[in-house]
PDB file of N, CA and C in Angstrom:
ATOM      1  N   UNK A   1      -4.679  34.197  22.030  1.00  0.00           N
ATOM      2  CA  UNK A   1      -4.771  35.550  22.561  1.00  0.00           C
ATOM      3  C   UNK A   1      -4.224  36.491  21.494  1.00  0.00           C
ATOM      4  N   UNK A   2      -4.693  37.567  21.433  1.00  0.00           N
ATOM      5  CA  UNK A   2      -4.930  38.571  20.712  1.00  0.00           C
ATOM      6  C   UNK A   2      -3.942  39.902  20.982  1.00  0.00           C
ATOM      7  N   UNK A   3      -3.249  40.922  20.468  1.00  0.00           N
ATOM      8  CA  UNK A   3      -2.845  42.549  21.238  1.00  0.00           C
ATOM      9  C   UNK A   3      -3.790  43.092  20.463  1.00  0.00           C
ATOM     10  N   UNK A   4      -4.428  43.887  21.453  1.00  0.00           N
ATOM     11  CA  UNK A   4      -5.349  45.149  20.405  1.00  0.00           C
ATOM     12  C   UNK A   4      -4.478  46.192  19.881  1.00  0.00           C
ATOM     13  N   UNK A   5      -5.101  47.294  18.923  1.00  0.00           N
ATOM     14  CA  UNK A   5      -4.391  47.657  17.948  1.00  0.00           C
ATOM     15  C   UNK A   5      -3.792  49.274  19.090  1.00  0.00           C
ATOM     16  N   UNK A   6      -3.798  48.674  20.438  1.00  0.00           N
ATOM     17  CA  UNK A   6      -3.542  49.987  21.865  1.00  0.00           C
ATOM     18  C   UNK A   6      -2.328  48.766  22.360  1.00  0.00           C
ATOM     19  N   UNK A   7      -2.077  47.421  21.807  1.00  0.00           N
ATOM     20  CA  UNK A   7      -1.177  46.861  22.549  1.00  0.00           C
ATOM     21  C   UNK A   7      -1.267  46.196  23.408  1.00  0.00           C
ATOM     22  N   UNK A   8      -2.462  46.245  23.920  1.00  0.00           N
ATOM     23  CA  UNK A   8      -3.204  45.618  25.455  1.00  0.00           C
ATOM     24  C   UNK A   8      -3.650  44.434  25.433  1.00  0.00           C
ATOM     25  N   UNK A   9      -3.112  43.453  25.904  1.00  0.00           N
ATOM     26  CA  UNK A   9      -3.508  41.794  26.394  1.00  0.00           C
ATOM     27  C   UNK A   9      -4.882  41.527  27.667  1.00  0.00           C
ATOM     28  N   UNK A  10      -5.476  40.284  27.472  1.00  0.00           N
ATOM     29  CA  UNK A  10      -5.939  40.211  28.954  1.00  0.00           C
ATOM     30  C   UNK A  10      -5.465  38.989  29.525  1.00  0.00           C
ATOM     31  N   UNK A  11      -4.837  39.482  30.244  1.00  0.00           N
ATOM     32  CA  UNK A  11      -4.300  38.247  31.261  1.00  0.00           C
ATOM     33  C   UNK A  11      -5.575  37.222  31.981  1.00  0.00           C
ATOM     34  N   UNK A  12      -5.434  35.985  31.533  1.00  0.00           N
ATOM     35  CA  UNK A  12      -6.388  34.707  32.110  1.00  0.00           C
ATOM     36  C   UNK A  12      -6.476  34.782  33.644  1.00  0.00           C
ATOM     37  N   UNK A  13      -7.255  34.678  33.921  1.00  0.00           N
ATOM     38  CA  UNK A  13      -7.925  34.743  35.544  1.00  0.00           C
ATOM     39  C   UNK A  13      -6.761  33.730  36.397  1.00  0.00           C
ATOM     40  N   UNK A  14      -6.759  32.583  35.799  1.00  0.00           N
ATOM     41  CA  UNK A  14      -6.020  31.583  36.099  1.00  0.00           C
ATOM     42  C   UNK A  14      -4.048  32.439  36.620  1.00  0.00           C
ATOM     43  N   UNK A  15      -4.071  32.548  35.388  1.00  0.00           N
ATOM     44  CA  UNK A  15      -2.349  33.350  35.769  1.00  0.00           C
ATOM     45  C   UNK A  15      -2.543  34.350  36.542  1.00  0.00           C
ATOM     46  N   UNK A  16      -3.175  35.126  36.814  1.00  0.00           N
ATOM     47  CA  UNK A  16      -3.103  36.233  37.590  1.00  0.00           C
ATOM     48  C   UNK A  16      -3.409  35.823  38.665  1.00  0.00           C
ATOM     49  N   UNK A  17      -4.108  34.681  39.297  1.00  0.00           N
ATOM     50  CA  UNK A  17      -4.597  34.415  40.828  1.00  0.00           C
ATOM     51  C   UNK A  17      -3.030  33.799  40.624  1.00  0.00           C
ATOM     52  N   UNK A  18      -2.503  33.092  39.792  1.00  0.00           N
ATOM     53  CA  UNK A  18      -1.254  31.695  40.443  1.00  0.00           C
ATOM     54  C   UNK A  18      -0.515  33.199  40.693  1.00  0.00           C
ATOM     55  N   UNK A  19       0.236  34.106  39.593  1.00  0.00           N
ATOM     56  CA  UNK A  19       1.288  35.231  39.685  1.00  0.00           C
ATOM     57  C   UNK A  19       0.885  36.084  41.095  1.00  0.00           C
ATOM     58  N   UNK A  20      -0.807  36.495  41.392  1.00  0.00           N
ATOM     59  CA  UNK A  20      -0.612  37.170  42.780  1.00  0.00           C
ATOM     60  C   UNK A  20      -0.660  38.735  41.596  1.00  0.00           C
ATOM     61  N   UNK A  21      -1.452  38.779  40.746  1.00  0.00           N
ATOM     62  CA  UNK A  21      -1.443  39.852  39.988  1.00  0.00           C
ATOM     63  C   UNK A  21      -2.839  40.570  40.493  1.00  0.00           C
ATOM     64  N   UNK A  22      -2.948  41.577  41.367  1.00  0.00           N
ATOM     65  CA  UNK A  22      -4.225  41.998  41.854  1.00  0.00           C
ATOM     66  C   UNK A  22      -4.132  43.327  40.502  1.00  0.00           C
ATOM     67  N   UNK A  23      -5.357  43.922  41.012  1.00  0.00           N
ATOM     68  CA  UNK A  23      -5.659  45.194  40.284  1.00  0.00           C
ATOM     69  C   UNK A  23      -4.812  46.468  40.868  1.00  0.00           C
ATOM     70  N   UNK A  24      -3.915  46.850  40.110  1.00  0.00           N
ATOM     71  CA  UNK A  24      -3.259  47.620  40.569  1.00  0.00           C
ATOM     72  C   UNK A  24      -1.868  47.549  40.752  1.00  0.00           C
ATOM     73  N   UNK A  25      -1.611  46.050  40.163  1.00  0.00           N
ATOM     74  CA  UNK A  25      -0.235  45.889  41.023  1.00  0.00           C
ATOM     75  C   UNK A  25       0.727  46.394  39.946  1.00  0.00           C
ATOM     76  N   UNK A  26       1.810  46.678  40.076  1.00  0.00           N
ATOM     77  CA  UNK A  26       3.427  47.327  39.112  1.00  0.00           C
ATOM     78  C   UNK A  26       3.725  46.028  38.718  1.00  0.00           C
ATOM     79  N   UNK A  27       3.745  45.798  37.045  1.00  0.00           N
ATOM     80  CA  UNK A  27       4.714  45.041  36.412  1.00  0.00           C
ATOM     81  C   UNK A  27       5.543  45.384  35.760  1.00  0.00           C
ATOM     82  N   UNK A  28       6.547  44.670  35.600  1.00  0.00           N
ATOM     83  CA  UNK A  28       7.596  45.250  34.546  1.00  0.00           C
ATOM     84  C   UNK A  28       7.840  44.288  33.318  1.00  0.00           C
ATOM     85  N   UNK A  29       8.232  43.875  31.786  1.00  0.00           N
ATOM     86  CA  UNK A  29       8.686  43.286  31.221  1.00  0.00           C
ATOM     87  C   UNK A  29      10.040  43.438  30.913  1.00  0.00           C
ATOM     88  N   UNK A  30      10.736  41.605  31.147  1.00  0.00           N
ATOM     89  CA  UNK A  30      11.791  41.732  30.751  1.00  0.00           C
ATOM     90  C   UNK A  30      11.848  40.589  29.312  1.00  0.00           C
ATOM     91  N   UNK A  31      13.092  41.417  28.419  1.00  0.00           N
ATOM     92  CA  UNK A  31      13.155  40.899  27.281  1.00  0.00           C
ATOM     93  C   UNK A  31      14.437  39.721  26.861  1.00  0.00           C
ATOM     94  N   UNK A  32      14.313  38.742  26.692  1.00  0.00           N
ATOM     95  CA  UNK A  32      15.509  37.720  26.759  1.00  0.00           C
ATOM     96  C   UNK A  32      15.263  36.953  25.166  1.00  0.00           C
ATOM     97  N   UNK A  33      16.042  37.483  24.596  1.00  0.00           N
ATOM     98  CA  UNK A  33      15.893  36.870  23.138  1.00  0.00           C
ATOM     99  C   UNK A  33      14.650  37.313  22.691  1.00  0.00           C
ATOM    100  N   UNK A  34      13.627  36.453  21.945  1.00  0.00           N
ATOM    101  CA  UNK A  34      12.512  36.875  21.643  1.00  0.00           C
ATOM    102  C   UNK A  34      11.739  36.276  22.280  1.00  0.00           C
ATOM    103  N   UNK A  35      11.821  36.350  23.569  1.00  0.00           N
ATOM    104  CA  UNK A  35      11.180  35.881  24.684  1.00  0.00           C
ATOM    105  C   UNK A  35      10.544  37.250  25.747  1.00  0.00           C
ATOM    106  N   UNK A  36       9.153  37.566  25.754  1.00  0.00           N
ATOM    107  CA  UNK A  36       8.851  38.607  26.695  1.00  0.00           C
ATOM    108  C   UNK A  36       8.403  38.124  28.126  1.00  0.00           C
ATOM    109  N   UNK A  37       8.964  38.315  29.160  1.00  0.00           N
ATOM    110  CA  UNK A  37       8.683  37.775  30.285  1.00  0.00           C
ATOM    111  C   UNK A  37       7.981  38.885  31.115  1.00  0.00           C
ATOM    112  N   UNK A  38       6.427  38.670  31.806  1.00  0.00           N
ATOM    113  CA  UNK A  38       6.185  39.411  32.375  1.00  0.00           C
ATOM    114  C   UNK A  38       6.063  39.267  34.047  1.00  0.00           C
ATOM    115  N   UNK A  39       6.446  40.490  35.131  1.00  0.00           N
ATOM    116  CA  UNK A  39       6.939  39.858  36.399  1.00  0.00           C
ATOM    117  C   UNK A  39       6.299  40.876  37.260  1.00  0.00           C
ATOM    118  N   UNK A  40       6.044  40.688  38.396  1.00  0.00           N
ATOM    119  CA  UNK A  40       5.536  41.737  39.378  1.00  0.00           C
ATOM    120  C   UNK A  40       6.972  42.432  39.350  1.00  0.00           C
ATOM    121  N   UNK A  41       6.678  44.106  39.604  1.00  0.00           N
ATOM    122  CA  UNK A  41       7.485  45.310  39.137  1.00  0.00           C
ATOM    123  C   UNK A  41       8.314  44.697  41.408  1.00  0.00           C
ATOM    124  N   UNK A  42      10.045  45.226  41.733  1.00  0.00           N
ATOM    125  CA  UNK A  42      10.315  45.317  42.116  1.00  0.00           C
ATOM    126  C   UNK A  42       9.328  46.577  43.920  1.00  0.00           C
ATOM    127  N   UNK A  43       8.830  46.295  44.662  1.00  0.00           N
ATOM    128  CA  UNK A  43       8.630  47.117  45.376  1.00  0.00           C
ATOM    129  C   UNK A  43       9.094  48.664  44.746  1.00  0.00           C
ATOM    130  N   UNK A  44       7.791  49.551  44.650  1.00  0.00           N
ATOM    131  CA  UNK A  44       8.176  51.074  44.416  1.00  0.00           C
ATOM    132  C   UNK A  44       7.298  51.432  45.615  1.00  0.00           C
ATOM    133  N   UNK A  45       8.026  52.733  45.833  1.00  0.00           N
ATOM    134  CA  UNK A  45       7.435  53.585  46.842  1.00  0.00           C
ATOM    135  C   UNK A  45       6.018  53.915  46.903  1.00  0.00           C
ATOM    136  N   UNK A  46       4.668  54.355  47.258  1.00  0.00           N
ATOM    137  CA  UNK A  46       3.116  54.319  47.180  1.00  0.00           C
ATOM    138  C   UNK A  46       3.513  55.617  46.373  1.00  0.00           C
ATOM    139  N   UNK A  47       2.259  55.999  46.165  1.00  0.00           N
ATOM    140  CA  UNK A  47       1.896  57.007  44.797  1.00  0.00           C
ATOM    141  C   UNK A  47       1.880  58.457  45.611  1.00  0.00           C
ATOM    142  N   UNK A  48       1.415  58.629  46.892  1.00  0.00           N
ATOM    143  CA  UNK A  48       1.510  59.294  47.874  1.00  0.00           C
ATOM    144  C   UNK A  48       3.218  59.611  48.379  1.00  0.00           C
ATOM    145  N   UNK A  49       4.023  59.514  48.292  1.00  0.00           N
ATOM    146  CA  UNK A  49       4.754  59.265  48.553  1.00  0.00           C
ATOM    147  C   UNK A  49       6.498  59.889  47.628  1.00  0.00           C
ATOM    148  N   UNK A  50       5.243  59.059  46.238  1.00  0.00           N
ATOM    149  CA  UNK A  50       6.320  59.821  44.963  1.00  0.00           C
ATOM    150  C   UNK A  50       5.838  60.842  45.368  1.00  0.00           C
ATOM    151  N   UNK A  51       4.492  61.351  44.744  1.00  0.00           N
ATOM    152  CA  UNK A  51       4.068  62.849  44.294  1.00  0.00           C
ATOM    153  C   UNK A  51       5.390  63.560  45.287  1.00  0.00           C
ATOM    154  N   UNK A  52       4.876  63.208  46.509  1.00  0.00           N
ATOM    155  CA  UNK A  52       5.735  64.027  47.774  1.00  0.00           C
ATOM    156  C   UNK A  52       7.220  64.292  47.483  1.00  0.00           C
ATOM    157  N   UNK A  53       8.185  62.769  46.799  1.00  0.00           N
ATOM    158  CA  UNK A  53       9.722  63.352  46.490  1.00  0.00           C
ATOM    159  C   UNK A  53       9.452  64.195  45.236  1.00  0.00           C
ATOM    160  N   UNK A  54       8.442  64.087  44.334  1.00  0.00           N
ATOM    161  CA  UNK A  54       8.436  64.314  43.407  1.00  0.00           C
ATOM    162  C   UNK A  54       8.392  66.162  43.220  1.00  0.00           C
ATOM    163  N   UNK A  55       7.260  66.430  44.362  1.00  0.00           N
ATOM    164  CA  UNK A  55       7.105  68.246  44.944  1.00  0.00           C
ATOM    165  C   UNK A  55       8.252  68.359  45.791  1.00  0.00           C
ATOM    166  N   UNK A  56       8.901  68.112  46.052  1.00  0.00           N
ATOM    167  CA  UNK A  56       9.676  68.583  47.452  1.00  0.00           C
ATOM    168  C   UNK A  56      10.827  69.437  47.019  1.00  0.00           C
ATOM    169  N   UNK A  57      10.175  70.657  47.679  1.00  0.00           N
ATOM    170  CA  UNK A  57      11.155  71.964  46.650  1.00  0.00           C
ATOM    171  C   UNK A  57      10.697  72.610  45.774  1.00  0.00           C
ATOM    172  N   UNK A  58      10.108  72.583  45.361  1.00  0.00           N
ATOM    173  CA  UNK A  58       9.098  73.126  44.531  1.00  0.00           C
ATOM    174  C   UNK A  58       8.344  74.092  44.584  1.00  0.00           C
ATOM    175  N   UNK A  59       7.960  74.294  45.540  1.00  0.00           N
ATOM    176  CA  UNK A  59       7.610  75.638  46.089  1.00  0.00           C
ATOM    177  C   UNK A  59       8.448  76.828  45.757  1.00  0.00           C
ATOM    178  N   UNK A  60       7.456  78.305  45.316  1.00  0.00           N
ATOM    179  CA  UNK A  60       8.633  79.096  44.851  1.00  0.00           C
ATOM    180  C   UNK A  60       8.416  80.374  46.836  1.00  0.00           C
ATOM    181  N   UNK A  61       7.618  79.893  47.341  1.00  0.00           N
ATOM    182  CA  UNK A  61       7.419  81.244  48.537  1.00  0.00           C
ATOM    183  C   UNK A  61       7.346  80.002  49.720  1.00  0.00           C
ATOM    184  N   UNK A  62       7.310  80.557  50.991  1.00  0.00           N
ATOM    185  CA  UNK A  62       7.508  80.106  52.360  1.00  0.00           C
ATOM    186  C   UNK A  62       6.217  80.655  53.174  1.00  0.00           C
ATOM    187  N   UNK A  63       5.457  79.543  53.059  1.00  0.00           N
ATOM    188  CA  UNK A  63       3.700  80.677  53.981  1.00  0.00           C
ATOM    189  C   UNK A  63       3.482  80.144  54.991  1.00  0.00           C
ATOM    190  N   UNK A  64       3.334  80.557  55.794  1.00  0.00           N
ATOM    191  CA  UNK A  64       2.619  79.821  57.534  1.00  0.00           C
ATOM    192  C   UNK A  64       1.583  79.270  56.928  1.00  0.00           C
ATOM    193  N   UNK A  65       1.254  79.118  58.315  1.00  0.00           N
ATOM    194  CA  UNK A  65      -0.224  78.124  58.049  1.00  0.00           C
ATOM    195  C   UNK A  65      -1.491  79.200  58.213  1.00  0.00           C
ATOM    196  N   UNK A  66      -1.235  80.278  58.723  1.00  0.00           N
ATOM    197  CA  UNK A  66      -1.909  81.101  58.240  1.00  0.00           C
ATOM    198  C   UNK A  66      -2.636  82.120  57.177  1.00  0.00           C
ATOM    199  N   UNK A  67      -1.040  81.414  56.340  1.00  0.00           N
ATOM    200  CA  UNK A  67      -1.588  82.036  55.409  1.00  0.00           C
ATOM    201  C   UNK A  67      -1.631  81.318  54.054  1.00  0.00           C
ATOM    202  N   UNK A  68      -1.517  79.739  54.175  1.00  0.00           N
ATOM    203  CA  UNK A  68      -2.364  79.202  53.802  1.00  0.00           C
ATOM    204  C   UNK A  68      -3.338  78.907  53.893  1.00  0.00           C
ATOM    205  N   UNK A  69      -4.113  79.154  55.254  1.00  0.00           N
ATOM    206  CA  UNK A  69      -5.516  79.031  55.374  1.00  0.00           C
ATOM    207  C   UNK A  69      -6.322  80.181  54.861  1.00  0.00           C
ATOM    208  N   UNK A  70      -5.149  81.376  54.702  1.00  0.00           N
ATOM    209  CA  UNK A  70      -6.330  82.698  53.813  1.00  0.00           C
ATOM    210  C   UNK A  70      -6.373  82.216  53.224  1.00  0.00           C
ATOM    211  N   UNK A  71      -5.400  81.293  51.857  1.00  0.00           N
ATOM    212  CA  UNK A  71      -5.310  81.257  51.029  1.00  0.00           C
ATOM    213  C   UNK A  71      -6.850  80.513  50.440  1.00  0.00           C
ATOM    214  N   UNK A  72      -6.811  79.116  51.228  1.00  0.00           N
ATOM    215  CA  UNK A  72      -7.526  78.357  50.905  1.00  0.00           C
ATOM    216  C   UNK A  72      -9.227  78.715  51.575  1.00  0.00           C
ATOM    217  N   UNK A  73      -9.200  79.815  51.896  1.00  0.00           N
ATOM    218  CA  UNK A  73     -10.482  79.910  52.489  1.00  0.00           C
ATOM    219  C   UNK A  73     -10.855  81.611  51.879  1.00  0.00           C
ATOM    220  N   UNK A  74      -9.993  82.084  50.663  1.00  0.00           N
ATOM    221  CA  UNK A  74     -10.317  83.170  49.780  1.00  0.00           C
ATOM    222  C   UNK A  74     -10.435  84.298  50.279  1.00  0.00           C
ATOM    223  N   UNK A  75      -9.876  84.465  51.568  1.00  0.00           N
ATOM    224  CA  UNK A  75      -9.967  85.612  52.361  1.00  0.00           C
ATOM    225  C   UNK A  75      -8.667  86.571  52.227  1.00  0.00           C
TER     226      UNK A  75
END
């Protein structure tokens, strides 16, 4: 196996069905000597979810829902 010149491996069909590595899933590498170990990433929160802690507060004004619906309907 090969790194392309972006760094990127392809993981064998084989390891990824035994590891439980679907499309999509969070890994993390850990480094132990010159040993790279790669592991499914610890449970993180859904992506839906960050964005949300990620905005929260963020807002610089306070609008009903009225007037976000002008907003969004250009009136």
């Amino acid at each position: 196996m090969r790194i392309t010149s972006k760094g990127q491996v392809t993981i064998p069909i084989e390891v990824r069905q035994k590891a439980g590595l679907l499309p999509d899933t969070e890994v993390e590498f850990v480094v132990r000597g010159n040993t790279v170990i790669l592991k499914k990433a610890q449970k993180t929160p859904r992506r839906g979810r960050r964005l949300l802690t990620i905005m929260r507060g963020k807002a610089s004004k306070r609008l009903g829902t009225d007037e976000i619906m002008a907003l969004t309907r250009g009136n």
